[in-house]
PDB file of N, CA and C in Angstrom:
ATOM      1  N   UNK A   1       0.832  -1.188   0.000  1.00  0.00           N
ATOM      2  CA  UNK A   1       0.000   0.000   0.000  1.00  0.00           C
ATOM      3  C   UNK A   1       0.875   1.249   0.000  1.00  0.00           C
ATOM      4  N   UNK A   2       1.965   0.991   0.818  1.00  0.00           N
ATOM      5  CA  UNK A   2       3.009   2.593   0.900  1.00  0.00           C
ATOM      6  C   UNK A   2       4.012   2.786  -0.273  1.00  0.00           C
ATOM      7  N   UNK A   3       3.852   1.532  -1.109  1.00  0.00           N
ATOM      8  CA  UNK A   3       4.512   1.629  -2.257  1.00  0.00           C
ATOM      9  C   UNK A   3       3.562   2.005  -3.194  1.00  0.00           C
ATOM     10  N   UNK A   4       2.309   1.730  -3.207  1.00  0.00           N
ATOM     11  CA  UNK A   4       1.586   2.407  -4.341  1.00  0.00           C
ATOM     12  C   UNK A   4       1.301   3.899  -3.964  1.00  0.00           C
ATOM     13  N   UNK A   5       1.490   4.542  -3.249  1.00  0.00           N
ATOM     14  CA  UNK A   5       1.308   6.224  -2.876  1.00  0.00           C
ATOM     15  C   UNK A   5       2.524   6.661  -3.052  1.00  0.00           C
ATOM     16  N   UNK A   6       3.597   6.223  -2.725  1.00  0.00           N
ATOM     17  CA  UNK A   6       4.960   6.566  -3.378  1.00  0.00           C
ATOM     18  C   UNK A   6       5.171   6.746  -4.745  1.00  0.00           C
ATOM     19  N   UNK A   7       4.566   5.643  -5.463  1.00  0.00           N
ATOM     20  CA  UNK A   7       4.649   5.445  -6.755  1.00  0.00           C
ATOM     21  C   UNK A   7       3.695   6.633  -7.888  1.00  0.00           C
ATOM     22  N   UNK A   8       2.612   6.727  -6.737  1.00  0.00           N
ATOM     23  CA  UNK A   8       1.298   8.098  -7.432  1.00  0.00           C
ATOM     24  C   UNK A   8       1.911   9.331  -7.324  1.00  0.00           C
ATOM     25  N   UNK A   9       3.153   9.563  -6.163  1.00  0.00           N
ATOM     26  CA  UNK A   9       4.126  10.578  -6.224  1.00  0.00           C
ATOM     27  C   UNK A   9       4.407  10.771  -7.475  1.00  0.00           C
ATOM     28  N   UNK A  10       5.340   9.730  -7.599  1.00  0.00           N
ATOM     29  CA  UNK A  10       6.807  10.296  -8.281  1.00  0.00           C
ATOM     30  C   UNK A  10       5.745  10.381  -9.588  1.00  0.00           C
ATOM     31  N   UNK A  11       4.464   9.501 -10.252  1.00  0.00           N
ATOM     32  CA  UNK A  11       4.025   9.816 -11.720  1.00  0.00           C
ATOM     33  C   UNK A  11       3.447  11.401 -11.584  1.00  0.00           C
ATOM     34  N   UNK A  12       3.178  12.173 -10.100  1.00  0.00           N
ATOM     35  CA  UNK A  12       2.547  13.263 -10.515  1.00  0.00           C
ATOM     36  C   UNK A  12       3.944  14.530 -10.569  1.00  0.00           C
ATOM     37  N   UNK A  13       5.176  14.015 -10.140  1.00  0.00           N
ATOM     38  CA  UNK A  13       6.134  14.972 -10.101  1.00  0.00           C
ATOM     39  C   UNK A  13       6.537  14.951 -11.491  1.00  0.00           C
ATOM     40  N   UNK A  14       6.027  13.865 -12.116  1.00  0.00           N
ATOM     41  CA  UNK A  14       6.639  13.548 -13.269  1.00  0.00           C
ATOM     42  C   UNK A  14       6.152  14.745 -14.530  1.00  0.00           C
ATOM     43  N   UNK A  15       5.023  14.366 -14.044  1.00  0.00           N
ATOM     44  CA  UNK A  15       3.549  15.316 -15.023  1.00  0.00           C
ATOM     45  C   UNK A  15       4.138  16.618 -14.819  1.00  0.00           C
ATOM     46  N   UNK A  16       4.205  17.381 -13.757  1.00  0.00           N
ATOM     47  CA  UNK A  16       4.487  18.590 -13.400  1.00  0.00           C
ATOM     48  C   UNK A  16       5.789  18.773 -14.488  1.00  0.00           C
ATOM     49  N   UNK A  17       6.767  17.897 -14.324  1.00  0.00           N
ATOM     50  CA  UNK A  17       8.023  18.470 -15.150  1.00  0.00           C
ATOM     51  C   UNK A  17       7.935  18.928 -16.535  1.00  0.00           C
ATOM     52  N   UNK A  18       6.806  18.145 -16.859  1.00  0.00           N
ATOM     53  CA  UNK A  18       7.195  18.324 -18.818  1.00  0.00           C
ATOM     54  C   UNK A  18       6.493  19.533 -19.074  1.00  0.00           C
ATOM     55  N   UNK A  19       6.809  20.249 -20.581  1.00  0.00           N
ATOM     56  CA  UNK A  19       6.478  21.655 -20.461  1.00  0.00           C
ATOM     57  C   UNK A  19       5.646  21.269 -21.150  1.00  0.00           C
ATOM     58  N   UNK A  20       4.446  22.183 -21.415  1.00  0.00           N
ATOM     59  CA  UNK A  20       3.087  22.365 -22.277  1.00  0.00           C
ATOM     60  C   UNK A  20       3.388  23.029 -23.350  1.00  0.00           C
ATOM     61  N   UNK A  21       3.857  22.729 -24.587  1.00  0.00           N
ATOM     62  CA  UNK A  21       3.829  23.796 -25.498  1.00  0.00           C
ATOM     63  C   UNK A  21       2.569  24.528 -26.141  1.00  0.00           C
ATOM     64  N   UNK A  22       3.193  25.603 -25.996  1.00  0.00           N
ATOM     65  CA  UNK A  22       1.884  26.874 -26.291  1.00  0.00           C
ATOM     66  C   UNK A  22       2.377  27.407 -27.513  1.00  0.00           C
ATOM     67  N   UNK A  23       1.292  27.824 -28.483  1.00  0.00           N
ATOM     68  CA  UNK A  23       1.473  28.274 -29.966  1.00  0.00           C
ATOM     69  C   UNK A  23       1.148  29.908 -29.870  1.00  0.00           C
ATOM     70  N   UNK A  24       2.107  30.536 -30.074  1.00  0.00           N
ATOM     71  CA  UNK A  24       1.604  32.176 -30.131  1.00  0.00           C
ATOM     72  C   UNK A  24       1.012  32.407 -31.341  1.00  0.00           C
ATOM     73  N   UNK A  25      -0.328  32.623 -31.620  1.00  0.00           N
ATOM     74  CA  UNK A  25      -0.698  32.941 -32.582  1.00  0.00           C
ATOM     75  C   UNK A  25      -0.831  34.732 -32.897  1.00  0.00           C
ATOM     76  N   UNK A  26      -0.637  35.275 -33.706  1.00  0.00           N
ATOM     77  CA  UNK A  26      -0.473  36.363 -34.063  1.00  0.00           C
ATOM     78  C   UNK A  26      -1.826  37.165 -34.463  1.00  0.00           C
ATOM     79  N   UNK A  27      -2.183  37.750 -34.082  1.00  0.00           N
ATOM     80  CA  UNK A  27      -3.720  38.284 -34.884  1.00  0.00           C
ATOM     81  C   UNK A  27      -3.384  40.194 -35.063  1.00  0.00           C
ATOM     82  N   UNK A  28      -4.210  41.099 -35.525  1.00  0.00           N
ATOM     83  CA  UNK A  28      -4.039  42.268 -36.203  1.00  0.00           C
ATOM     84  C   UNK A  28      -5.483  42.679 -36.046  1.00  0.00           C
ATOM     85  N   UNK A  29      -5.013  44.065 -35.309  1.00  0.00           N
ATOM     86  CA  UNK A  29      -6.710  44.736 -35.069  1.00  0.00           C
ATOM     87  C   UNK A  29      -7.121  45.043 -37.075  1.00  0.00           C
ATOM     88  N   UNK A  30      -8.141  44.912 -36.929  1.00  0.00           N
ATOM     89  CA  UNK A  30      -8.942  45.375 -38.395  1.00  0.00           C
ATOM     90  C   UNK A  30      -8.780  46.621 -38.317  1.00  0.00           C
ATOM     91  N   UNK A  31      -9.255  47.729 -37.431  1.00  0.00           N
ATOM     92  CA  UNK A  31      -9.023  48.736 -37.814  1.00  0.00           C
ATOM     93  C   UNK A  31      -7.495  49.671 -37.774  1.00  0.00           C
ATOM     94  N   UNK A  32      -7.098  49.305 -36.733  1.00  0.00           N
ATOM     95  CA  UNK A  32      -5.124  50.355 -36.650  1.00  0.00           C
ATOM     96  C   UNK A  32      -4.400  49.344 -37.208  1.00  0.00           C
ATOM     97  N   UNK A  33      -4.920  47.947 -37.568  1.00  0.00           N
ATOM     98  CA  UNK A  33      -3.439  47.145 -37.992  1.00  0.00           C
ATOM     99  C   UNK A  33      -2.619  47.100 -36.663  1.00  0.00           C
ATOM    100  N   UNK A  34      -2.971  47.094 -35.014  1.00  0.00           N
ATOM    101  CA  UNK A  34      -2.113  46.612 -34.187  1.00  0.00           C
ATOM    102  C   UNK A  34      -1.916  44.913 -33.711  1.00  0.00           C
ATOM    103  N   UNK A  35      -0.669  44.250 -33.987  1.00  0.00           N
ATOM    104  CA  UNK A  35      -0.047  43.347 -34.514  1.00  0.00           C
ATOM    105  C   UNK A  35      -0.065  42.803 -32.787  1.00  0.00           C
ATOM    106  N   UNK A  36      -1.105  41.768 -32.119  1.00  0.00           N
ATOM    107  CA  UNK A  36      -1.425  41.409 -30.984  1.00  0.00           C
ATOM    108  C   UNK A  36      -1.337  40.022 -31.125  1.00  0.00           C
ATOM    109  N   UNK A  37      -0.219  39.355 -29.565  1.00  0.00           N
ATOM    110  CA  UNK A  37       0.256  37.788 -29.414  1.00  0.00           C
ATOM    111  C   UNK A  37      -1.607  37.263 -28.480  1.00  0.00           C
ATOM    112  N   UNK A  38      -2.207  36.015 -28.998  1.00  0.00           N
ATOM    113  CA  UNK A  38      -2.676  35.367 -28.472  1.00  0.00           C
ATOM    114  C   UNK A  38      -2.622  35.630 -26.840  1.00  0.00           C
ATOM    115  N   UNK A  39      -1.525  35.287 -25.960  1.00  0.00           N
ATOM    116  CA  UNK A  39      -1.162  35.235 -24.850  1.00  0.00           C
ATOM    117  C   UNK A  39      -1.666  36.471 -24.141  1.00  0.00           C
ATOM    118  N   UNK A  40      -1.361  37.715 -25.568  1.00  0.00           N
ATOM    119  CA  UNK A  40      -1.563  39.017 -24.287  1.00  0.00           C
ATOM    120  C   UNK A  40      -2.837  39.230 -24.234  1.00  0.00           C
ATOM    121  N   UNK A  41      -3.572  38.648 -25.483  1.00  0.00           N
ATOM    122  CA  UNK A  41      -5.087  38.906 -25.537  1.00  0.00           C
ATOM    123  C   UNK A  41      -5.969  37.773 -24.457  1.00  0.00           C
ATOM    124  N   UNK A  42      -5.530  36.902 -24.304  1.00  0.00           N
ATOM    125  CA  UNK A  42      -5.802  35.947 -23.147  1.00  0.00           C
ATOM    126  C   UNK A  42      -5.601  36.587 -21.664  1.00  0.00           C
ATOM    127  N   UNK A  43      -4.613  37.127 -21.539  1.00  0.00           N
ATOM    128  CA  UNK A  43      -4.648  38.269 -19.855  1.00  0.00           C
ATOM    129  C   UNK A  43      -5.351  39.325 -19.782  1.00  0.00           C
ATOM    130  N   UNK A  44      -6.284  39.674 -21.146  1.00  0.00           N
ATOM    131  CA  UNK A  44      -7.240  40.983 -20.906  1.00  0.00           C
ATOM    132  C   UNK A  44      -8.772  40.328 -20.685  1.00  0.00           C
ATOM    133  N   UNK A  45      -9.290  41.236 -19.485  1.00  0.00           N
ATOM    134  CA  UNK A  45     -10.531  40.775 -19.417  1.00  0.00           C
ATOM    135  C   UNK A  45     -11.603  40.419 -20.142  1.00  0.00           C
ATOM    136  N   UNK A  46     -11.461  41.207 -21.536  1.00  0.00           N
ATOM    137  CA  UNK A  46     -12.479  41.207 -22.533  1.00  0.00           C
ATOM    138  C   UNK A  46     -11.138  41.569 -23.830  1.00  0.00           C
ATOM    139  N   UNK A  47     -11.935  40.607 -24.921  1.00  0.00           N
ATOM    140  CA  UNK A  47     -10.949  40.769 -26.184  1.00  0.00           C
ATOM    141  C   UNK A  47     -11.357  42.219 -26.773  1.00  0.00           C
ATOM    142  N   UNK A  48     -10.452  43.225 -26.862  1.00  0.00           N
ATOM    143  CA  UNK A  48     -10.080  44.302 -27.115  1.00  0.00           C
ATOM    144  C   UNK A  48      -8.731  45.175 -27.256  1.00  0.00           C
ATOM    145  N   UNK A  49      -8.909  45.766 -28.795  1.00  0.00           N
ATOM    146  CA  UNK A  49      -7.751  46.397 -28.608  1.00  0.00           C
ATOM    147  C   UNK A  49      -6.948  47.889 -28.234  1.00  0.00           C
ATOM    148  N   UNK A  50      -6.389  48.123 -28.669  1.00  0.00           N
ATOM    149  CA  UNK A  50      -5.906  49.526 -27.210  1.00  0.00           C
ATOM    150  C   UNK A  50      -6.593  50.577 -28.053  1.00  0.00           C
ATOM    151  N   UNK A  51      -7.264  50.373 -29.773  1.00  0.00           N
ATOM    152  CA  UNK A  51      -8.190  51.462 -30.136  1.00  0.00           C
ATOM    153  C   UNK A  51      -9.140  51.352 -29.856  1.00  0.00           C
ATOM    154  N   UNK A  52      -9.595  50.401 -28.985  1.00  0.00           N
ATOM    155  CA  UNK A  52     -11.298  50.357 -28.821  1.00  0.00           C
ATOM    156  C   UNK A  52     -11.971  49.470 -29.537  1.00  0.00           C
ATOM    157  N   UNK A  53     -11.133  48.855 -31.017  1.00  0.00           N
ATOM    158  CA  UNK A  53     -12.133  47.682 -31.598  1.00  0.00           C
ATOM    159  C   UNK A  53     -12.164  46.667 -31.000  1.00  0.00           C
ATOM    160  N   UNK A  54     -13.496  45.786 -31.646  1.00  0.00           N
ATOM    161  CA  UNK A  54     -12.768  44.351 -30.910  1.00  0.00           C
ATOM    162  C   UNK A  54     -13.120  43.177 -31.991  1.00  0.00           C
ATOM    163  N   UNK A  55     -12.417  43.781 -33.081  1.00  0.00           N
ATOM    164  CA  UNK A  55     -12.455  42.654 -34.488  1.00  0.00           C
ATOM    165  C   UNK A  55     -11.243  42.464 -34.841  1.00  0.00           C
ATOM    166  N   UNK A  56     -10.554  41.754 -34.461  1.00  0.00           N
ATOM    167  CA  UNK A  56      -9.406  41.027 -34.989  1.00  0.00           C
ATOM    168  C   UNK A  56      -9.136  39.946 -36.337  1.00  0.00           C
ATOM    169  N   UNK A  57      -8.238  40.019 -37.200  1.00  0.00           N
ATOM    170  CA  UNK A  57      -8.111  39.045 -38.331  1.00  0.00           C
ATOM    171  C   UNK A  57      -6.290  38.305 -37.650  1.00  0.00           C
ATOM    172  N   UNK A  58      -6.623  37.013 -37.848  1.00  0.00           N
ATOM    173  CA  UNK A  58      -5.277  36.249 -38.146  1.00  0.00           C
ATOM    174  C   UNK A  58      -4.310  36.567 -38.626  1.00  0.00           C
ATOM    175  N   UNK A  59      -3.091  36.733 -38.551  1.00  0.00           N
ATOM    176  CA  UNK A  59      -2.048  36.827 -39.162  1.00  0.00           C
ATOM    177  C   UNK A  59      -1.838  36.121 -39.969  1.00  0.00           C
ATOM    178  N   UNK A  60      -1.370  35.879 -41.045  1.00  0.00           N
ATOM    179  CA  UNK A  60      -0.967  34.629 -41.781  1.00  0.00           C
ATOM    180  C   UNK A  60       0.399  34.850 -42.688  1.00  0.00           C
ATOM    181  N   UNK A  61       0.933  33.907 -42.914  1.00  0.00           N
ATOM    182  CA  UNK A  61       2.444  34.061 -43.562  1.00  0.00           C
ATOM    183  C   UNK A  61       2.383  34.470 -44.941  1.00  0.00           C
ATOM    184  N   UNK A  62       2.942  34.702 -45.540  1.00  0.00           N
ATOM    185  CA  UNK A  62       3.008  35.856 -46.765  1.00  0.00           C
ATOM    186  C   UNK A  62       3.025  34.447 -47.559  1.00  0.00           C
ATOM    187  N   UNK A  63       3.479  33.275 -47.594  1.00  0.00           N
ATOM    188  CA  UNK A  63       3.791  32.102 -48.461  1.00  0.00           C
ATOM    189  C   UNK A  63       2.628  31.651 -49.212  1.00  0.00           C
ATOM    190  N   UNK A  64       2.544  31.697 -50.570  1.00  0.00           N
ATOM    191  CA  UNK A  64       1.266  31.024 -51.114  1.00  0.00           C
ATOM    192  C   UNK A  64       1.551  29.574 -51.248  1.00  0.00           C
ATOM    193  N   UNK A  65       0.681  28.384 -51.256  1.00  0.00           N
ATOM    194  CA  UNK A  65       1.314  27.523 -51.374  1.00  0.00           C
ATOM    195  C   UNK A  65       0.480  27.104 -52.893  1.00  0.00           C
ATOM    196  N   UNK A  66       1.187  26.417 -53.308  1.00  0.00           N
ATOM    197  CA  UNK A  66       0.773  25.906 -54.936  1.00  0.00           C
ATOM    198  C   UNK A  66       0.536  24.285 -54.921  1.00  0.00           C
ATOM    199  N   UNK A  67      -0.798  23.931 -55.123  1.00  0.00           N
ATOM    200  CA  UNK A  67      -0.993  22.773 -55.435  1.00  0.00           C
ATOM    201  C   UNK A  67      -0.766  22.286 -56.906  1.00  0.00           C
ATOM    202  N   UNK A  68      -0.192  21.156 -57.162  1.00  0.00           N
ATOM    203  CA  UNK A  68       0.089  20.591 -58.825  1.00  0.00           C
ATOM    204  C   UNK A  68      -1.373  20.169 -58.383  1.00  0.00           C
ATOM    205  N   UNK A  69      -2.400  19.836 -60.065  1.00  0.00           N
ATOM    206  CA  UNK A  69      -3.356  19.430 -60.173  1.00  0.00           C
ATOM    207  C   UNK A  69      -3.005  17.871 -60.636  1.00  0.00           C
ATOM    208  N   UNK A  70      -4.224  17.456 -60.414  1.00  0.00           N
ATOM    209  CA  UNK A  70      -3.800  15.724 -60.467  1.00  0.00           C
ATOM    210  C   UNK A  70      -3.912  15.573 -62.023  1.00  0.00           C
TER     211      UNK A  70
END
């Protein structure tokens, strides 16, 4: 029995160690174009940006990608 509570230890110290990776996603107010991380918009009480909108678009990478057709 004192080996299985020992053992529920060490798997929850275990859990604790590994890191969670988190994805910063990038988004851009619609109206000023201010260039806002996921993370900081997650610590504000309400999604809004420092002009007052609260319509945001995705960032996305400039790369087009090209499909060959079959």
């Amino acid at each position: 029995m004192i080996n299985m509570v020992e053992e529920v230890e060490q798997i929850e110290e275990e859990a604790e160690e590994t890191p969670v990776e988190t994805f910063d996603v990038s988004y851009s107010c619609l109206r000023c174009g201010t260039s806002v991380l996921n993370s900081e918009l997650s610590r504000l009480p309400e999604i809004k940006c420092i002009c007052g909108f609260r319509v945001f678009t995705k960032d996305r990478p400039p790369v087009v990608k090209t499909v060959k057709a079959i």
